[in-house]
PDB file of N, CA and C in Angstrom:
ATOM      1  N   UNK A   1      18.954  -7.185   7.177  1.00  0.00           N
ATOM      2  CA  UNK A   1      17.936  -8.101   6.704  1.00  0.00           C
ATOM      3  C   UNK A   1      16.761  -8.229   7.679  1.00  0.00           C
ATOM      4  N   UNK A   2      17.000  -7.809   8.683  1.00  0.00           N
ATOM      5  CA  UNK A   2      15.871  -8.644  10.086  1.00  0.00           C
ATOM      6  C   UNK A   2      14.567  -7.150   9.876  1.00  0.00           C
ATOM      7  N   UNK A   3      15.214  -6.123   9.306  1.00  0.00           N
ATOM      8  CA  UNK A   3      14.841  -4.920   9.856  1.00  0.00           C
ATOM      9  C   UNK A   3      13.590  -4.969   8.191  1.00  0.00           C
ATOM     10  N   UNK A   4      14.243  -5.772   7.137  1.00  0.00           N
ATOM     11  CA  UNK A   4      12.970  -5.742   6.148  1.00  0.00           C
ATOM     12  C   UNK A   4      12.485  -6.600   6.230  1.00  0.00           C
ATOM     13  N   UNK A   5      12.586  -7.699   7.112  1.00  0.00           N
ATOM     14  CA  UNK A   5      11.503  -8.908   7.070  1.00  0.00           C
ATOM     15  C   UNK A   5      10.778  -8.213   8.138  1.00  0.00           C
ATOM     16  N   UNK A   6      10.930  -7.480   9.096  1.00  0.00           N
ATOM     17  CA  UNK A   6       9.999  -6.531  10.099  1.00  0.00           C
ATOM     18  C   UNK A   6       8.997  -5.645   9.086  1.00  0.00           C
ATOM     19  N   UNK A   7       9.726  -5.182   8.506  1.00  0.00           N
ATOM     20  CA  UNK A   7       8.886  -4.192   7.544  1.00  0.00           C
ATOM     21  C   UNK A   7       8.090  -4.933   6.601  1.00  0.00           C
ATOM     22  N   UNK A   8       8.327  -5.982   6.445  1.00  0.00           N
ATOM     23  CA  UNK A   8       7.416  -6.623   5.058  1.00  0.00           C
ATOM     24  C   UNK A   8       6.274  -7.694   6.341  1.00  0.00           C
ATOM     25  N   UNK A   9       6.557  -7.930   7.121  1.00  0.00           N
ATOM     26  CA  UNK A   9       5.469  -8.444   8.188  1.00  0.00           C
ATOM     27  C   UNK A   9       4.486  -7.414   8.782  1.00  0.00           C
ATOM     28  N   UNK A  10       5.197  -6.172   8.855  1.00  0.00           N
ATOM     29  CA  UNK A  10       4.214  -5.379   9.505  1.00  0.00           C
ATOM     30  C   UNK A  10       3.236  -4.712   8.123  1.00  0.00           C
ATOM     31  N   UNK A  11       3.121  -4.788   6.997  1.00  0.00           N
ATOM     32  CA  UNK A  11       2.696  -4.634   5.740  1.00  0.00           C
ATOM     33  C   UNK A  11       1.931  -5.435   5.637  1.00  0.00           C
ATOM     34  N   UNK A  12       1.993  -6.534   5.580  1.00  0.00           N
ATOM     35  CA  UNK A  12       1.598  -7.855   5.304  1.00  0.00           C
ATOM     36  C   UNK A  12       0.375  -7.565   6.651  1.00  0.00           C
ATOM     37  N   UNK A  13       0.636  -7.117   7.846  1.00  0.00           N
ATOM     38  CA  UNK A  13      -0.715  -7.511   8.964  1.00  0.00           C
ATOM     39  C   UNK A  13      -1.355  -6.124   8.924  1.00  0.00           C
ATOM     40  N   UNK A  14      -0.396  -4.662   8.612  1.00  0.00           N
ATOM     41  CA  UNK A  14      -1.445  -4.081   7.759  1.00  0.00           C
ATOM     42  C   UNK A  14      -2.408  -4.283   6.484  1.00  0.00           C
ATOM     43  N   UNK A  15      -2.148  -4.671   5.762  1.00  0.00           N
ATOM     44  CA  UNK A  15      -3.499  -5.005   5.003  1.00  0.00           C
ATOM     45  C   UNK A  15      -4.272  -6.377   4.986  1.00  0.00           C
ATOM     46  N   UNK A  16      -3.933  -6.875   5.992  1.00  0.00           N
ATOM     47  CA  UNK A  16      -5.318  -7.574   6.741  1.00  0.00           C
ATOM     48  C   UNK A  16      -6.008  -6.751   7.651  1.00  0.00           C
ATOM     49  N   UNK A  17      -5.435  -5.719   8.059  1.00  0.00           N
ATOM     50  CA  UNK A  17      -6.590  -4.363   9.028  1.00  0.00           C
ATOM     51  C   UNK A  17      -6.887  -3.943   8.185  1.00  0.00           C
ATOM     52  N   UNK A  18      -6.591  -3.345   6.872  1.00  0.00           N
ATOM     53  CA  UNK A  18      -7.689  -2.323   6.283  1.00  0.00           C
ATOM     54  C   UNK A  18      -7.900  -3.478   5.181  1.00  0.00           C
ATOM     55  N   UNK A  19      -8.170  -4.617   5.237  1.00  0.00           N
ATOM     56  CA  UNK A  19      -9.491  -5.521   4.836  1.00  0.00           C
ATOM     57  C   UNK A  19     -10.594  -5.545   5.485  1.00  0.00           C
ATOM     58  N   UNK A  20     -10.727  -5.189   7.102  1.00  0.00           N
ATOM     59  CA  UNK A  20     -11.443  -5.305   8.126  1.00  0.00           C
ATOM     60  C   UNK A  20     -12.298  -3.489   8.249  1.00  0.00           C
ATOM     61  N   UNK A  21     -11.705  -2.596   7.408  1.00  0.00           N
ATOM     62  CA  UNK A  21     -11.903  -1.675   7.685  1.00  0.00           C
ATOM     63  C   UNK A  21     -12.302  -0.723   6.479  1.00  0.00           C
ATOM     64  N   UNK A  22     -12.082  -1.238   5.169  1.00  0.00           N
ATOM     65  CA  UNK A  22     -12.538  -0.709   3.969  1.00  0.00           C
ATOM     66  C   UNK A  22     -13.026  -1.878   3.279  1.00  0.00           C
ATOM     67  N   UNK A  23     -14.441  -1.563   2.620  1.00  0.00           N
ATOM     68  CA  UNK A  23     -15.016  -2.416   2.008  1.00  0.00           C
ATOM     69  C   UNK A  23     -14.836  -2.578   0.588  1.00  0.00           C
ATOM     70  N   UNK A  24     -14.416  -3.230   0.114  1.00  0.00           N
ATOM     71  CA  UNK A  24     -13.979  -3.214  -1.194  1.00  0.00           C
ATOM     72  C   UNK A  24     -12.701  -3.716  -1.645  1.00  0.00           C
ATOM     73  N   UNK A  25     -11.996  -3.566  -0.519  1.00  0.00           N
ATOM     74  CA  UNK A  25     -10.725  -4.168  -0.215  1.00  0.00           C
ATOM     75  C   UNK A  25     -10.459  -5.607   0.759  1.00  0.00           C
ATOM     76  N   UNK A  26     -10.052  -6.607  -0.430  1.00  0.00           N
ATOM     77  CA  UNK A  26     -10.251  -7.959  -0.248  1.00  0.00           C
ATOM     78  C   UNK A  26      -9.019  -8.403  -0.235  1.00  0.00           C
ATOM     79  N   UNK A  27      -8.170  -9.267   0.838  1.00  0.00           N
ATOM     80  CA  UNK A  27      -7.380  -9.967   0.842  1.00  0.00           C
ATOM     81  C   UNK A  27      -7.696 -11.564   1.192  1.00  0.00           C
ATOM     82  N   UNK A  28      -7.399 -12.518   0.690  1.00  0.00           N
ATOM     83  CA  UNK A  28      -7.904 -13.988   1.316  1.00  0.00           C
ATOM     84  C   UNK A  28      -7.237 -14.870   2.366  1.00  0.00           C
ATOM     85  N   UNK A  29      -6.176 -14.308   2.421  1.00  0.00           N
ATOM     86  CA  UNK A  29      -5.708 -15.314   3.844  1.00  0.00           C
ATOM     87  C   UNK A  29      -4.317 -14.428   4.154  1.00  0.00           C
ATOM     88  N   UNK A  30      -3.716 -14.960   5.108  1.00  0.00           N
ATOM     89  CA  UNK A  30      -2.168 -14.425   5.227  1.00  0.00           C
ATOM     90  C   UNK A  30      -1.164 -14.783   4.079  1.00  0.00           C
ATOM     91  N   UNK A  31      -1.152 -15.867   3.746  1.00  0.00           N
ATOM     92  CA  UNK A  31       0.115 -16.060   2.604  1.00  0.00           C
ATOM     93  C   UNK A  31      -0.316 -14.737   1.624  1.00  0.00           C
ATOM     94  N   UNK A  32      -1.578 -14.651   1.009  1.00  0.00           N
ATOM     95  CA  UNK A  32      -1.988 -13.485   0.271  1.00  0.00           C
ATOM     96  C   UNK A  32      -1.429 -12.425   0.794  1.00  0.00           C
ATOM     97  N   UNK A  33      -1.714 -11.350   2.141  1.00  0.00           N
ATOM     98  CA  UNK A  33      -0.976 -10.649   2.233  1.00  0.00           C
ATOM     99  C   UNK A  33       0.442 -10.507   2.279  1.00  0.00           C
ATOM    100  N   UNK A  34       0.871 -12.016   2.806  1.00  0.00           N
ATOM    101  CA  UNK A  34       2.527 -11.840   2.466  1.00  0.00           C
ATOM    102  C   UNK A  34       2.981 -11.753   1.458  1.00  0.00           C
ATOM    103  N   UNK A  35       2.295 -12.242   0.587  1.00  0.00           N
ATOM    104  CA  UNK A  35       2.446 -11.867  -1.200  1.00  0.00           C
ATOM    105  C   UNK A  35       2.430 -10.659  -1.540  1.00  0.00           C
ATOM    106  N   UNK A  36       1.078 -10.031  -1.281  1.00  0.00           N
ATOM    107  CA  UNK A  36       1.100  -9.034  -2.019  1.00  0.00           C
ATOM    108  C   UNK A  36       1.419  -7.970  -1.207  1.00  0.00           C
ATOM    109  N   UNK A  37       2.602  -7.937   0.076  1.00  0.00           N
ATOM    110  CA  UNK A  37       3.346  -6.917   1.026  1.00  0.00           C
ATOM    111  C   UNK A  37       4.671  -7.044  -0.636  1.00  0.00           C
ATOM    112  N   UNK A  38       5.087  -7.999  -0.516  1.00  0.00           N
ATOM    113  CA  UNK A  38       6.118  -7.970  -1.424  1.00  0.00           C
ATOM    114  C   UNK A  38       5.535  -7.422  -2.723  1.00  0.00           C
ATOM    115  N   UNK A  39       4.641  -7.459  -3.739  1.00  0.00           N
ATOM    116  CA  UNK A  39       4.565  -6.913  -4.622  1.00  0.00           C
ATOM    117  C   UNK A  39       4.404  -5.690  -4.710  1.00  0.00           C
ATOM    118  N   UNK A  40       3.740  -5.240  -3.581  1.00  0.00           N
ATOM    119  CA  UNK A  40       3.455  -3.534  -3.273  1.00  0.00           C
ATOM    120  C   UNK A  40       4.863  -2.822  -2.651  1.00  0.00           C
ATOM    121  N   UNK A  41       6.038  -3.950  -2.546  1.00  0.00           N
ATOM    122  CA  UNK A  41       7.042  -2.977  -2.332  1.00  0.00           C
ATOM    123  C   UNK A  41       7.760  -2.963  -3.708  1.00  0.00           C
ATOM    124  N   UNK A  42       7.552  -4.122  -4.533  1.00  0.00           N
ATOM    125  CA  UNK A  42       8.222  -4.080  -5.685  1.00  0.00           C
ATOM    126  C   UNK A  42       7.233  -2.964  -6.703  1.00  0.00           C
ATOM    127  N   UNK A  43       6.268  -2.686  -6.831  1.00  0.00           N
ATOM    128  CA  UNK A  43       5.425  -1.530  -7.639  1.00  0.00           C
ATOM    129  C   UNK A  43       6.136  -0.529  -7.159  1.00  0.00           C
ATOM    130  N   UNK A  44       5.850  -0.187  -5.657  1.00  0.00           N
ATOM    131  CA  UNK A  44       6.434   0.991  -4.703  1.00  0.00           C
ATOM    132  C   UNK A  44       7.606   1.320  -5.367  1.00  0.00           C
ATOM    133  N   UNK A  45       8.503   0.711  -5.619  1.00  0.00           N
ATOM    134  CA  UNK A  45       9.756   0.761  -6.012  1.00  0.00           C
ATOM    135  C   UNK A  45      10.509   1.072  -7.487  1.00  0.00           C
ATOM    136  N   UNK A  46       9.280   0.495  -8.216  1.00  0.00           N
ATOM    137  CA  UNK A  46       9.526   0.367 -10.127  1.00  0.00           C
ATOM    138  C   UNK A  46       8.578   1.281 -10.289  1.00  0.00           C
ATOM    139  N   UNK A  47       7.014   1.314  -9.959  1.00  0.00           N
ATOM    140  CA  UNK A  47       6.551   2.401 -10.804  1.00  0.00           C
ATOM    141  C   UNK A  47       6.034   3.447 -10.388  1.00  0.00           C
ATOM    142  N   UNK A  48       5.770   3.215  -8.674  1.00  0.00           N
ATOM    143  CA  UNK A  48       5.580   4.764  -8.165  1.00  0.00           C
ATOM    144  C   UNK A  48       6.063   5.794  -8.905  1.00  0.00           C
ATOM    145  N   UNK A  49       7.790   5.457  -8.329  1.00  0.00           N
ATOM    146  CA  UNK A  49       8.327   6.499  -8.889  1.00  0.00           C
ATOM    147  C   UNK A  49       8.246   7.684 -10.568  1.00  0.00           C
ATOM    148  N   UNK A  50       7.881   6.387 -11.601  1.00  0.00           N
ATOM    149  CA  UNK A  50       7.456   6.722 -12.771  1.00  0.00           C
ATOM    150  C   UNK A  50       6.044   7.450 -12.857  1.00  0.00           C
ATOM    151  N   UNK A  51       5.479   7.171 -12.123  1.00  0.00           N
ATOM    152  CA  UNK A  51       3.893   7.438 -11.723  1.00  0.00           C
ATOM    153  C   UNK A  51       4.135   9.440 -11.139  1.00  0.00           C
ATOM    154  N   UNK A  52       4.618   9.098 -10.350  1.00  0.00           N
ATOM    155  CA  UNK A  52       5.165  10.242  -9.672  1.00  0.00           C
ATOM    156  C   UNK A  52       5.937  11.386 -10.375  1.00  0.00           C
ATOM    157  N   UNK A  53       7.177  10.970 -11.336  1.00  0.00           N
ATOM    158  CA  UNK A  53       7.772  12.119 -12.266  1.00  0.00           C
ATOM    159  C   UNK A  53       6.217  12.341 -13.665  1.00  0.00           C
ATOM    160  N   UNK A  54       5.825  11.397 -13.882  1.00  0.00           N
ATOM    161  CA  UNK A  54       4.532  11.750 -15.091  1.00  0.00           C
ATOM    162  C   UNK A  54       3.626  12.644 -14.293  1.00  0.00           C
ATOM    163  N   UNK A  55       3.405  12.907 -12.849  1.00  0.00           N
ATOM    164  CA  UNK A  55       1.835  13.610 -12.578  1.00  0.00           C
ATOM    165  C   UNK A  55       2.766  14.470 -11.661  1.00  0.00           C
ATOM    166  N   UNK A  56       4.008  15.239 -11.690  1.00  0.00           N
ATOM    167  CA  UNK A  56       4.692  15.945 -10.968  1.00  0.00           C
ATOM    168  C   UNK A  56       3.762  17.298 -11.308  1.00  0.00           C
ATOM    169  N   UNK A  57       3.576  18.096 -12.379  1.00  0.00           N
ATOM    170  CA  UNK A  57       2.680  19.513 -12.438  1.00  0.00           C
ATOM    171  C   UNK A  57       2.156  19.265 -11.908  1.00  0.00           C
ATOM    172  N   UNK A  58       1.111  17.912 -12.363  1.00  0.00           N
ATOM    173  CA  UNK A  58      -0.540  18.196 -11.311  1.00  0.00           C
ATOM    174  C   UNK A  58      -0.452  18.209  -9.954  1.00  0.00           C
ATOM    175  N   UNK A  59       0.505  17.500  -9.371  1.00  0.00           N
ATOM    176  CA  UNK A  59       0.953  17.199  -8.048  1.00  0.00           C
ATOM    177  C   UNK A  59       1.109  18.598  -7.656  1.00  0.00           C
ATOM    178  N   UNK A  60       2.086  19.209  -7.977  1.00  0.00           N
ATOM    179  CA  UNK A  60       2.223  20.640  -7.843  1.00  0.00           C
ATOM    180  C   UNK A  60       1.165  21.815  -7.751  1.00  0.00           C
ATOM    181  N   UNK A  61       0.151  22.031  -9.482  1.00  0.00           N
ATOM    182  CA  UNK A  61      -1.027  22.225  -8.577  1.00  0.00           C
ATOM    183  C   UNK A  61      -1.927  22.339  -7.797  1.00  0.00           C
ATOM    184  N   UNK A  62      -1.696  20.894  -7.199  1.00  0.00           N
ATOM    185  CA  UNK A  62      -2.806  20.541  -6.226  1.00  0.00           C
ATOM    186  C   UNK A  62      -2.222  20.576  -4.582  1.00  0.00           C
ATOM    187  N   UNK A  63      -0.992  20.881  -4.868  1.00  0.00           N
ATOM    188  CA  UNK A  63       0.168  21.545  -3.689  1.00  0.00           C
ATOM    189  C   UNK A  63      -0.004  20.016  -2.618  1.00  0.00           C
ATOM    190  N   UNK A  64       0.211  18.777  -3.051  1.00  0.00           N
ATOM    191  CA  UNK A  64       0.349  17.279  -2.968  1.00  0.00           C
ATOM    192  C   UNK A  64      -0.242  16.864  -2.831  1.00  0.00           C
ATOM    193  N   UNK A  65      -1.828  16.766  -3.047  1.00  0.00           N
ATOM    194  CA  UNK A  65      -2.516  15.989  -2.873  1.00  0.00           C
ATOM    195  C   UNK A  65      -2.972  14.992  -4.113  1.00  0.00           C
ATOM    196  N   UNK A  66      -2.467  15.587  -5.460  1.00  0.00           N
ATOM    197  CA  UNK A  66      -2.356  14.420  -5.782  1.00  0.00           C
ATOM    198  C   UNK A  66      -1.767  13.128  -5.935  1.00  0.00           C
ATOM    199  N   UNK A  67      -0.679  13.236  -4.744  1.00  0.00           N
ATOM    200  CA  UNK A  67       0.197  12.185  -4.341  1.00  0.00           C
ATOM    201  C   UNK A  67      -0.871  10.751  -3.665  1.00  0.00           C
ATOM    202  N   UNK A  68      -1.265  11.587  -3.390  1.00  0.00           N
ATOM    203  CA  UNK A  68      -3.211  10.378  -2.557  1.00  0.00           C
ATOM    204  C   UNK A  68      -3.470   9.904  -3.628  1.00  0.00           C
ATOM    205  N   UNK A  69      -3.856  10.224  -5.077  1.00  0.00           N
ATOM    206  CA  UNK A  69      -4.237   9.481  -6.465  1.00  0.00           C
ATOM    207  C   UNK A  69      -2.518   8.558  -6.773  1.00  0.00           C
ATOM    208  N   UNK A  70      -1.739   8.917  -6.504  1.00  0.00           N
ATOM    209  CA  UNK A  70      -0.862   8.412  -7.075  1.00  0.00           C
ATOM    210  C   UNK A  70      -0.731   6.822  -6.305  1.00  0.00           C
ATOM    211  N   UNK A  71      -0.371   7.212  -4.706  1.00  0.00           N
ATOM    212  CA  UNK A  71      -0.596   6.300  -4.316  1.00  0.00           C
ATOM    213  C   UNK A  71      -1.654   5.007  -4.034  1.00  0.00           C
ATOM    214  N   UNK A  72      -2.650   5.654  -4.371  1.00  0.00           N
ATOM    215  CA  UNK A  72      -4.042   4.657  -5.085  1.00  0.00           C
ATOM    216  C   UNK A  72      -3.751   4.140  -6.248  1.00  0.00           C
ATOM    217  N   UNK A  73      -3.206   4.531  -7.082  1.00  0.00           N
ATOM    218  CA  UNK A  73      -2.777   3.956  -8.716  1.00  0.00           C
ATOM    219  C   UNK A  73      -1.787   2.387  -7.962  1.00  0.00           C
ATOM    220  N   UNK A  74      -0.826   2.954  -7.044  1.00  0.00           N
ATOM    221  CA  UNK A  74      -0.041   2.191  -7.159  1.00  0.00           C
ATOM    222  C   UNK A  74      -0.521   0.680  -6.368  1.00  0.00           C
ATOM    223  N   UNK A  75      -0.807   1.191  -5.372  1.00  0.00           N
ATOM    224  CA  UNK A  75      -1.955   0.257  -4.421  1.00  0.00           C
ATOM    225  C   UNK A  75      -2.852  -0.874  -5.424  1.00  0.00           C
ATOM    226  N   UNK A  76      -3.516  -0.055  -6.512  1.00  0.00           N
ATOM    227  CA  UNK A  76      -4.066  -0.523  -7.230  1.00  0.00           C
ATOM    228  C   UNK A  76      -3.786  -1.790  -8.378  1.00  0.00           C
ATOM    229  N   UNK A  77      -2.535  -1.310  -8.889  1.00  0.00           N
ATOM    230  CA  UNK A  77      -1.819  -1.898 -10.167  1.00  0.00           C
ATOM    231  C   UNK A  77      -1.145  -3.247  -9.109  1.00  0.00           C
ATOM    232  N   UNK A  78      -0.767  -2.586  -7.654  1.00  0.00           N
ATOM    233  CA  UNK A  78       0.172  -4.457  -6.970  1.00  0.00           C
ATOM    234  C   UNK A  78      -1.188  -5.129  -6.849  1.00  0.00           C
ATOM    235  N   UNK A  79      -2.382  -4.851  -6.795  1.00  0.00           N
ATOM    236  CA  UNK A  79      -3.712  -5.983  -6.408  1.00  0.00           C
ATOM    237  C   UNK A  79      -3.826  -6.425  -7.738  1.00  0.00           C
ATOM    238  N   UNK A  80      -3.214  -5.978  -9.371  1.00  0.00           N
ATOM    239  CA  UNK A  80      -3.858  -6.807 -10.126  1.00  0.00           C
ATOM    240  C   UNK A  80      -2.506  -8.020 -10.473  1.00  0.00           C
ATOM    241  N   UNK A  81      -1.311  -7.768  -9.814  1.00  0.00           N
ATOM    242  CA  UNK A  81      -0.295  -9.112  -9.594  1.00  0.00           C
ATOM    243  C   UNK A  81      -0.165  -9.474  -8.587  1.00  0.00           C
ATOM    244  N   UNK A  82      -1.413  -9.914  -7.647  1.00  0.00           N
ATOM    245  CA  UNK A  82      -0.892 -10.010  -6.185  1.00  0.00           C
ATOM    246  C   UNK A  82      -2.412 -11.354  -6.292  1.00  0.00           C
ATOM    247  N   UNK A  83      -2.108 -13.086  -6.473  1.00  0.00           N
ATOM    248  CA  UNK A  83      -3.748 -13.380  -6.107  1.00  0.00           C
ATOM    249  C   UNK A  83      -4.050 -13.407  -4.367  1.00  0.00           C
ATOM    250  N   UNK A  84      -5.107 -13.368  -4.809  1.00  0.00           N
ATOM    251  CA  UNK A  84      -5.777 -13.427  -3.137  1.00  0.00           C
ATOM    252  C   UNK A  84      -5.861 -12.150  -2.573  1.00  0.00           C
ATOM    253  N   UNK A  85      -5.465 -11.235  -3.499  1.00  0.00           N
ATOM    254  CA  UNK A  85      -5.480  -9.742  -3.301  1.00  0.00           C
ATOM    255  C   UNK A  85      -6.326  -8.759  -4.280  1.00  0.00           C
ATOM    256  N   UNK A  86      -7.567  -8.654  -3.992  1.00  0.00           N
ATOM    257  CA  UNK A  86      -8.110  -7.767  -4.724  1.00  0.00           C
ATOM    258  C   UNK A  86      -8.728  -6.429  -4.351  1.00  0.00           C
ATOM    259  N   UNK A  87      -8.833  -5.080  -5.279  1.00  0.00           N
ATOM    260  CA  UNK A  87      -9.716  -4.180  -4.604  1.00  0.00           C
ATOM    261  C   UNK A  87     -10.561  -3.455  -6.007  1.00  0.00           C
ATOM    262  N   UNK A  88     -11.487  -3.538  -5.954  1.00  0.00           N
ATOM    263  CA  UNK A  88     -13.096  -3.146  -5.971  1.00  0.00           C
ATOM    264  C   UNK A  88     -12.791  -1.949  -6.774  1.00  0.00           C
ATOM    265  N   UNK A  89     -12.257  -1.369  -7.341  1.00  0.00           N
ATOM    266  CA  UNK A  89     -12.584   0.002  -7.685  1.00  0.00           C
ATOM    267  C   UNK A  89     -11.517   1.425  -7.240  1.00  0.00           C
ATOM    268  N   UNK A  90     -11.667   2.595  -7.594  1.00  0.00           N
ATOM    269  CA  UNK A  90     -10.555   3.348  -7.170  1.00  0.00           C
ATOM    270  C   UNK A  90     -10.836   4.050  -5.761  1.00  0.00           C
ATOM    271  N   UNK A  91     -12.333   3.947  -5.913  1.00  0.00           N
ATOM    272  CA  UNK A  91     -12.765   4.799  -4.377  1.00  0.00           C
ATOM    273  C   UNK A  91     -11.934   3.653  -3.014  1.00  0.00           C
ATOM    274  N   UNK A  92     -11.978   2.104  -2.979  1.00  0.00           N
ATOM    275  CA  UNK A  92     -11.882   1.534  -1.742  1.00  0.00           C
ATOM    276  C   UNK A  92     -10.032   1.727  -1.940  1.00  0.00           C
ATOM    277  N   UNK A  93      -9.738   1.953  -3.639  1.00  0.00           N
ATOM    278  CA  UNK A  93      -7.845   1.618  -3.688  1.00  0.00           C
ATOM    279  C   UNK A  93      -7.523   3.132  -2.935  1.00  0.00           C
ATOM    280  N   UNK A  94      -7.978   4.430  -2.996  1.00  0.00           N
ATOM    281  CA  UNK A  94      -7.779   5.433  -2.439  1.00  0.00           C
ATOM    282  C   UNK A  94      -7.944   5.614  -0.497  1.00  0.00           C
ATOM    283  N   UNK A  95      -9.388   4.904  -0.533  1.00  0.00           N
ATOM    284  CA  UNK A  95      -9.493   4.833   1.018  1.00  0.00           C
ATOM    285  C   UNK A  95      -8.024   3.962   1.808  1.00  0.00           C
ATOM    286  N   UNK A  96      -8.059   2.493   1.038  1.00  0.00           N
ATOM    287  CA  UNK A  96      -7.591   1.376   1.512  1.00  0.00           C
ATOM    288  C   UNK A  96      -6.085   1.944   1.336  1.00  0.00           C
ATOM    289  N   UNK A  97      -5.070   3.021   0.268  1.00  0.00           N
ATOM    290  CA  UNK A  97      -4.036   3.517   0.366  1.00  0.00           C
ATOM    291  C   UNK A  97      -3.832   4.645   1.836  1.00  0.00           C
ATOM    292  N   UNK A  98      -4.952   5.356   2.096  1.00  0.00           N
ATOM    293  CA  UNK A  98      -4.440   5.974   3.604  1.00  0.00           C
ATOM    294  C   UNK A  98      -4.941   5.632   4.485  1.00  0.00           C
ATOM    295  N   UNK A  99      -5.785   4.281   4.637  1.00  0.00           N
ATOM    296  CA  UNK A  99      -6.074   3.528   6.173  1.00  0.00           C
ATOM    297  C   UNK A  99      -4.551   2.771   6.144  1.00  0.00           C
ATOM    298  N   UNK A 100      -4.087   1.687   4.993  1.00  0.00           N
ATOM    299  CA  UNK A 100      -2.537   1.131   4.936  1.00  0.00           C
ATOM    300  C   UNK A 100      -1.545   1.988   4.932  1.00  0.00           C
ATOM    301  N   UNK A 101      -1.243   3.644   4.900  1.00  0.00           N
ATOM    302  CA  UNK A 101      -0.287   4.375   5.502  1.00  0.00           C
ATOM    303  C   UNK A 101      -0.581   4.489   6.889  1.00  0.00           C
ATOM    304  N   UNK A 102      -1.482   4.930   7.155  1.00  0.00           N
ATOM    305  CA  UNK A 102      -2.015   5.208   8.621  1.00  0.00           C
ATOM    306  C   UNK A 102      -1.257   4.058   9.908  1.00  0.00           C
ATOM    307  N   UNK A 103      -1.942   2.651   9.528  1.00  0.00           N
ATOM    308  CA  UNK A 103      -2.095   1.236  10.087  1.00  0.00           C
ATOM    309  C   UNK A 103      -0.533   0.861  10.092  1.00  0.00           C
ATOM    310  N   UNK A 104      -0.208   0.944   9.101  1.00  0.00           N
ATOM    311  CA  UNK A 104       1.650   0.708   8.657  1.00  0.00           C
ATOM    312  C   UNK A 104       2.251   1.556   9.701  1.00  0.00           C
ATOM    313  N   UNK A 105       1.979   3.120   9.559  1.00  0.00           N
ATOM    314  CA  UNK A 105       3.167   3.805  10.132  1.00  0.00           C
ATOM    315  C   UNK A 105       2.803   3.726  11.884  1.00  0.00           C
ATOM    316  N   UNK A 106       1.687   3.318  12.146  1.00  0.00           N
ATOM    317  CA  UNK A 106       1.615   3.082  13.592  1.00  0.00           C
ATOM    318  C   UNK A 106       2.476   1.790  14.196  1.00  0.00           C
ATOM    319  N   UNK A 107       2.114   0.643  13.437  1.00  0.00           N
ATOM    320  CA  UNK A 107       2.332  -0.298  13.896  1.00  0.00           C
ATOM    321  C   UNK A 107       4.534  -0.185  13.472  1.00  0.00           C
ATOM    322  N   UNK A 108       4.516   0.265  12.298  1.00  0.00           N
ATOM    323  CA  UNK A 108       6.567   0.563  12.092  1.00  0.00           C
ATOM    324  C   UNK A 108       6.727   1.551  13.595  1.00  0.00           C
ATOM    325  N   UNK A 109       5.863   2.270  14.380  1.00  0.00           N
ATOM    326  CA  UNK A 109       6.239   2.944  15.228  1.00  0.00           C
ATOM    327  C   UNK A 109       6.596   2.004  17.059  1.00  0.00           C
ATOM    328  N   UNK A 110       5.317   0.794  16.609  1.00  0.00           N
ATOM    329  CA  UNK A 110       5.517   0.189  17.684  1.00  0.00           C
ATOM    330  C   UNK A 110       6.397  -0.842  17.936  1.00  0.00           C
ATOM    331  N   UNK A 111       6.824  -1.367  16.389  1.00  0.00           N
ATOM    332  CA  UNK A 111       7.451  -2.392  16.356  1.00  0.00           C
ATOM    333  C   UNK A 111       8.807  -2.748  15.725  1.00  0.00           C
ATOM    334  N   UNK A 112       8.945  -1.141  14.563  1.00  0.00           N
ATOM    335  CA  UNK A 112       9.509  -1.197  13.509  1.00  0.00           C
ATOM    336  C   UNK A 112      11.300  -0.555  14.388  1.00  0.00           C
ATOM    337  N   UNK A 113      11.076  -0.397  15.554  1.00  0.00           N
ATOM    338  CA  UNK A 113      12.184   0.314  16.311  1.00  0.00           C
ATOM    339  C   UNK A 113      14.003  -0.331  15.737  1.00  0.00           C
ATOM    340  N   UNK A 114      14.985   0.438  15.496  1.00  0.00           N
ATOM    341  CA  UNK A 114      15.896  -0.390  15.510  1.00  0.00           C
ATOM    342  C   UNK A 114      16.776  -0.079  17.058  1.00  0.00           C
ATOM    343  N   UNK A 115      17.374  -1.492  17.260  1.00  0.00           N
ATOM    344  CA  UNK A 115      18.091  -1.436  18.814  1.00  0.00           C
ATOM    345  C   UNK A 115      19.275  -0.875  18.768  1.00  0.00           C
TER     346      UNK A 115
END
């Protein structure tokens, strides 16, 4: 349990950095991001995956990069059940999906350690 309330805190203070760092991407206070850390793991969880078996060819085509659109879809769809969480359009949900991998997997590196 200690190890996903780590993970859903360090989520939660990632996307208050890439509020600070992509424009278009709006969060309003901390409870907001603690909200919508949890809804973006519950999307992450229910429809990525669905998202992901529907655009598997194109994905393939594009030899994974359309995994970057996918994960913008999903980014996208937790800001429209998340309040205090909004983003602008698909260009800032695409930026704001790999500054919040980026920001996430640094900070799970500094903090996310298990003992």
């Amino acid at each position: 349990m200690p190890r996903f309330i780590t993970t859903w805190l360090i989520t939660a203070v990632s996307l208050l950095i890439t509020t600070y760092i992509i424009p278009g991407f709006k969060v309003e206070s901390v409870a907001a991001a603690v909200i919508a850390a949890v809804v973006i793991g519950l999307v992450s969880a229910i429809v990525r995956p669905v998202l992901f078996l529907l655009t598997l060819p194109i994905t393939i085509l594009t030899l994974g990069l359309f995994s970057f659109v996918v994960n913008a879809l999903t980014i996208w769809v937790a800001s429209a059940f998340s309040p205090g969480f909004e983003i602008e359009g698909f260009l800032p949900a695409l930026l704001g999906s790999l500054v919040l991998s980026v920001v996430s997997g640094f900070l799970n590196g500094l903090f996310g350690k298990d003992d």
